[in-house]
Protein backbone atom coordinates (compact mmCIF):
# COMPACT_ATOMS: atom_id res chain seq x y z
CA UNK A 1 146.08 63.12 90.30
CA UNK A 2 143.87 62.84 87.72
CA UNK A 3 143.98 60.13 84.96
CA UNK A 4 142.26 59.66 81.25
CA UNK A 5 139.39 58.14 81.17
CA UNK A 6 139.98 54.73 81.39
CA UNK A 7 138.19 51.74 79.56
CA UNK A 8 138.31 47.84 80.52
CA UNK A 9 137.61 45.58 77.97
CA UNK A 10 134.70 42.44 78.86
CA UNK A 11 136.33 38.92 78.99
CA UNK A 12 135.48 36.72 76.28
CA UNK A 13 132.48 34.64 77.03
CA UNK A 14 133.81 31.83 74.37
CA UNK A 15 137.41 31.86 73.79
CA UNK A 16 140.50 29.29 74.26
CA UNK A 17 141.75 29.01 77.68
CA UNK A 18 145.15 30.98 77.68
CA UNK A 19 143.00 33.72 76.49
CA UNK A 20 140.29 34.02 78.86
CA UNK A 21 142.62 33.96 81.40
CA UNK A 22 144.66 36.32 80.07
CA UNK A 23 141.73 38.71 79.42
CA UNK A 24 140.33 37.98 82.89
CA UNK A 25 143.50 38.88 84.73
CA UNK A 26 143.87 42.06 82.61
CA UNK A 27 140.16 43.26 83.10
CA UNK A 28 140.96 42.85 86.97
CA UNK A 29 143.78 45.11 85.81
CA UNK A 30 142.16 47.50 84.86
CA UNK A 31 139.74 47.53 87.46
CA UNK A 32 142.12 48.35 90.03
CA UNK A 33 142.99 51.17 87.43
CA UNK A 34 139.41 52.36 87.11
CA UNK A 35 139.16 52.33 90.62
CA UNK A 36 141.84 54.79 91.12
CA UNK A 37 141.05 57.18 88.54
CA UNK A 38 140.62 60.81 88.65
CA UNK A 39 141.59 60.55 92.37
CA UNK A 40 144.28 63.39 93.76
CA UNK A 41 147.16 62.02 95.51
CA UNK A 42 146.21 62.76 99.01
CA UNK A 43 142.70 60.74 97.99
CA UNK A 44 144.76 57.76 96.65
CA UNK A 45 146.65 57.96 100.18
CA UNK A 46 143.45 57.96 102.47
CA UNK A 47 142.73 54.91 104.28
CA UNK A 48 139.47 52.71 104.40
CA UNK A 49 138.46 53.00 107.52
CA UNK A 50 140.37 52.50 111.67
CA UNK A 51 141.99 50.84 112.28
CA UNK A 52 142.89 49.67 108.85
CA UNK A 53 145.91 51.79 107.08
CA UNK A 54 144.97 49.97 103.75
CA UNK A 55 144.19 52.67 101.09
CA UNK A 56 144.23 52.74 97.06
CA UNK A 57 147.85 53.44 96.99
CA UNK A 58 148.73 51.00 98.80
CA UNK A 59 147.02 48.17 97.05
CA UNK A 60 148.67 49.21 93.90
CA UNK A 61 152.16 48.87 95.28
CA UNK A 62 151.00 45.49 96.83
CA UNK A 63 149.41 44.34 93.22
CA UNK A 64 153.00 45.68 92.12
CA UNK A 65 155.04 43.15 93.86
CA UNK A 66 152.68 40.44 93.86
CA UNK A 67 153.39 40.99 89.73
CA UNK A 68 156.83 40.70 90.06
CA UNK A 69 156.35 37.87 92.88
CA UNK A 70 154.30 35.82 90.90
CA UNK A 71 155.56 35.95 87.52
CA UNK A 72 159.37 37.50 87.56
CA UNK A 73 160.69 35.78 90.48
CA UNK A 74 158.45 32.31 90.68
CA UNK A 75 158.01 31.66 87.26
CA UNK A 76 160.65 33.29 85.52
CA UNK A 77 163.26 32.31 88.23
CA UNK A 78 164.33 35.69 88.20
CA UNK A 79 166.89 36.88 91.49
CA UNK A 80 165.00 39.98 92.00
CA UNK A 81 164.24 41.37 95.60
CA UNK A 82 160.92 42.52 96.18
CA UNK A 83 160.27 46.74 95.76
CA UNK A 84 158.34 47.53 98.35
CA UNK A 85 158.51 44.90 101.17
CA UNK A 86 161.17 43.21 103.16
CA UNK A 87 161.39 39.92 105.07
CA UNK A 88 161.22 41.78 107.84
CA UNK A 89 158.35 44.39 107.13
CA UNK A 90 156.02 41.70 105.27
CA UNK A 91 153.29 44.53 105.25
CA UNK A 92 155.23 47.56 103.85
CA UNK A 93 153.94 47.15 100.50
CA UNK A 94 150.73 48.18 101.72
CA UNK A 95 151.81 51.20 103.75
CA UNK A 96 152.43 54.91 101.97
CA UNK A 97 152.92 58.29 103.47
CA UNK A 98 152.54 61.92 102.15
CA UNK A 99 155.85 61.29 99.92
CA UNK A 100 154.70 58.49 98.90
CA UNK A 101 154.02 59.46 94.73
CA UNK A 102 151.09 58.11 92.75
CA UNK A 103 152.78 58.63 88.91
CA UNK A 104 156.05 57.11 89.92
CA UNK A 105 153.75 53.87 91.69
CA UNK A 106 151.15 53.70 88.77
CA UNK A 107 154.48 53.50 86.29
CA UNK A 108 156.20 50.97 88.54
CA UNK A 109 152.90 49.30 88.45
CA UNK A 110 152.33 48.94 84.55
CA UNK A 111 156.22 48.03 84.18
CA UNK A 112 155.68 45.21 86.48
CA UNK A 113 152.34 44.43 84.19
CA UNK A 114 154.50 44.39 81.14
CA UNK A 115 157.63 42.21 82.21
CA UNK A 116 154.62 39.96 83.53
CA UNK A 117 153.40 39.55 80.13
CA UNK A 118 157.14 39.12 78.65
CA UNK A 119 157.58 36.38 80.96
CA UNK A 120 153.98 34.43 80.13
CA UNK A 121 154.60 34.91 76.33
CA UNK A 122 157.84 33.11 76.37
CA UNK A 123 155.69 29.92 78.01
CA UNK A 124 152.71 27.89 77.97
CA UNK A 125 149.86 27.51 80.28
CA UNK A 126 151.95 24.21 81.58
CA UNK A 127 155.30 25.31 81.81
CA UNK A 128 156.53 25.80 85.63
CA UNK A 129 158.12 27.58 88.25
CA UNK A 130 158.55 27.22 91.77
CA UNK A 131 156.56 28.29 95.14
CA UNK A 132 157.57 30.05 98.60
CA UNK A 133 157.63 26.45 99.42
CA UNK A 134 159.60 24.65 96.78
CA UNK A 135 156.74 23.05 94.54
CA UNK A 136 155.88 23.14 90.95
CA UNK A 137 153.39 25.94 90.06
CA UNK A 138 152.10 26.42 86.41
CA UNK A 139 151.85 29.62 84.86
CA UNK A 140 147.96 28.16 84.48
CA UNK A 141 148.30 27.95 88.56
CA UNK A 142 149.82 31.77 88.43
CA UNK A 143 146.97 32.60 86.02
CA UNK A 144 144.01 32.08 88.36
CA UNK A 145 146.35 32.66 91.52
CA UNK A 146 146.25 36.51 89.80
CA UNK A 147 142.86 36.58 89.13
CA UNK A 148 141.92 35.76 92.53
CA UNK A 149 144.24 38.17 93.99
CA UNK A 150 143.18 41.27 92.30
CA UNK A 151 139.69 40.15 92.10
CA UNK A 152 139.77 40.13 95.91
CA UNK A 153 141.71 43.33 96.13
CA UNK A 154 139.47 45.31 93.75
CA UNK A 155 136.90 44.24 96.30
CA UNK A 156 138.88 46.29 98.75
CA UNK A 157 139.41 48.80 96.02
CA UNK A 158 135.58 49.69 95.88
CA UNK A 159 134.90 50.12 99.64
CA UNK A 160 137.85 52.74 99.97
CA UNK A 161 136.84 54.51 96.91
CA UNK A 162 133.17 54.60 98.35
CA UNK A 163 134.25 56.05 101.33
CA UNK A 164 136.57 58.50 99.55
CA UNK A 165 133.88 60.17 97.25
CA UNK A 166 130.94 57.66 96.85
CA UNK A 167 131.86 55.94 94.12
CA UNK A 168 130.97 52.64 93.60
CA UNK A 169 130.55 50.14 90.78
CA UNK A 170 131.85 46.84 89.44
């Protein structure tokens, strides 16, 4: 699969809070984009390393729900399932096979990205939803929850694309 050349955009260094997290969360975005790019499918289906399954592919559809998780379903109080993992396959976000396809996941991906932002625009940085467990979250909280999460994944992210074709980078 090969992609266009894509381009992530530096945070602010000086900016107002709802933006610099905004332009954090969408740099690590775009990292996980980067990260994939120019990679066939079968590359963006290999796996890190035994006995871990965990490959590019994977973390996208992950990234994908935890989008939807996060921002549709806890903040927005939306009654959507999940796409990719059950209650009873926690894990199946991460896993793919040879059918599973890279355009229809990357699309998935950004249309999860997109509702996100729908959802934030209609609130401020105090307005809240609810956790797994029942207590308030901010989208603030949801903010730097997101960061963190594909901050750590795009850590992932670089060791399987090393391993696929050497690549490494920030």
């Amino acid at each position: 699969m090969t992609t266009p050349h894509l381009h992530r955009t530096d945070p602010p260094t000086v900016a107002g809070e709802r933006t610099m997290l905004e332009a954090w969360l969408d740099f690590h975005r775009a990292t996980l984009a980067v990260k994939c790019e120019g990679l066939s499918a079968d590359q963006l289906r290999t796996a890190s390393t035994p006995p871990s399954g965990l490959t590019l592919l994977g973390l996208v559809r992950h990234l994908t729900d935890v989008e939807r998780a996060w921002f549709r379903r806890r903040l927005g109080a939306q009654d959507i399932p999940p796409l990719y993992y059950t209650e009873d396959d926690l894990d199946a976000d991460l896993r793919v096979g040879e059918d599973t396809d890279p355009q229809e996941t990357f699309a998935v991906w950004r249309a999860e990205i997109e509702r996100a932002r729908e959802v934030a625009a209609a609130r401020s940085l105090d307005d809240t939803g609810l956790s797994r467990e029942g207590t308030p979250i901010s989208l603030r909280w949801v903010y730097l929850h997101m960061i963190e999460e594909y901050a750590r994944h795009n850590g992932h992210a670089d060791l399987i694309r090393e391993r696929i074709d050497g690549a490494t980078g920030e």
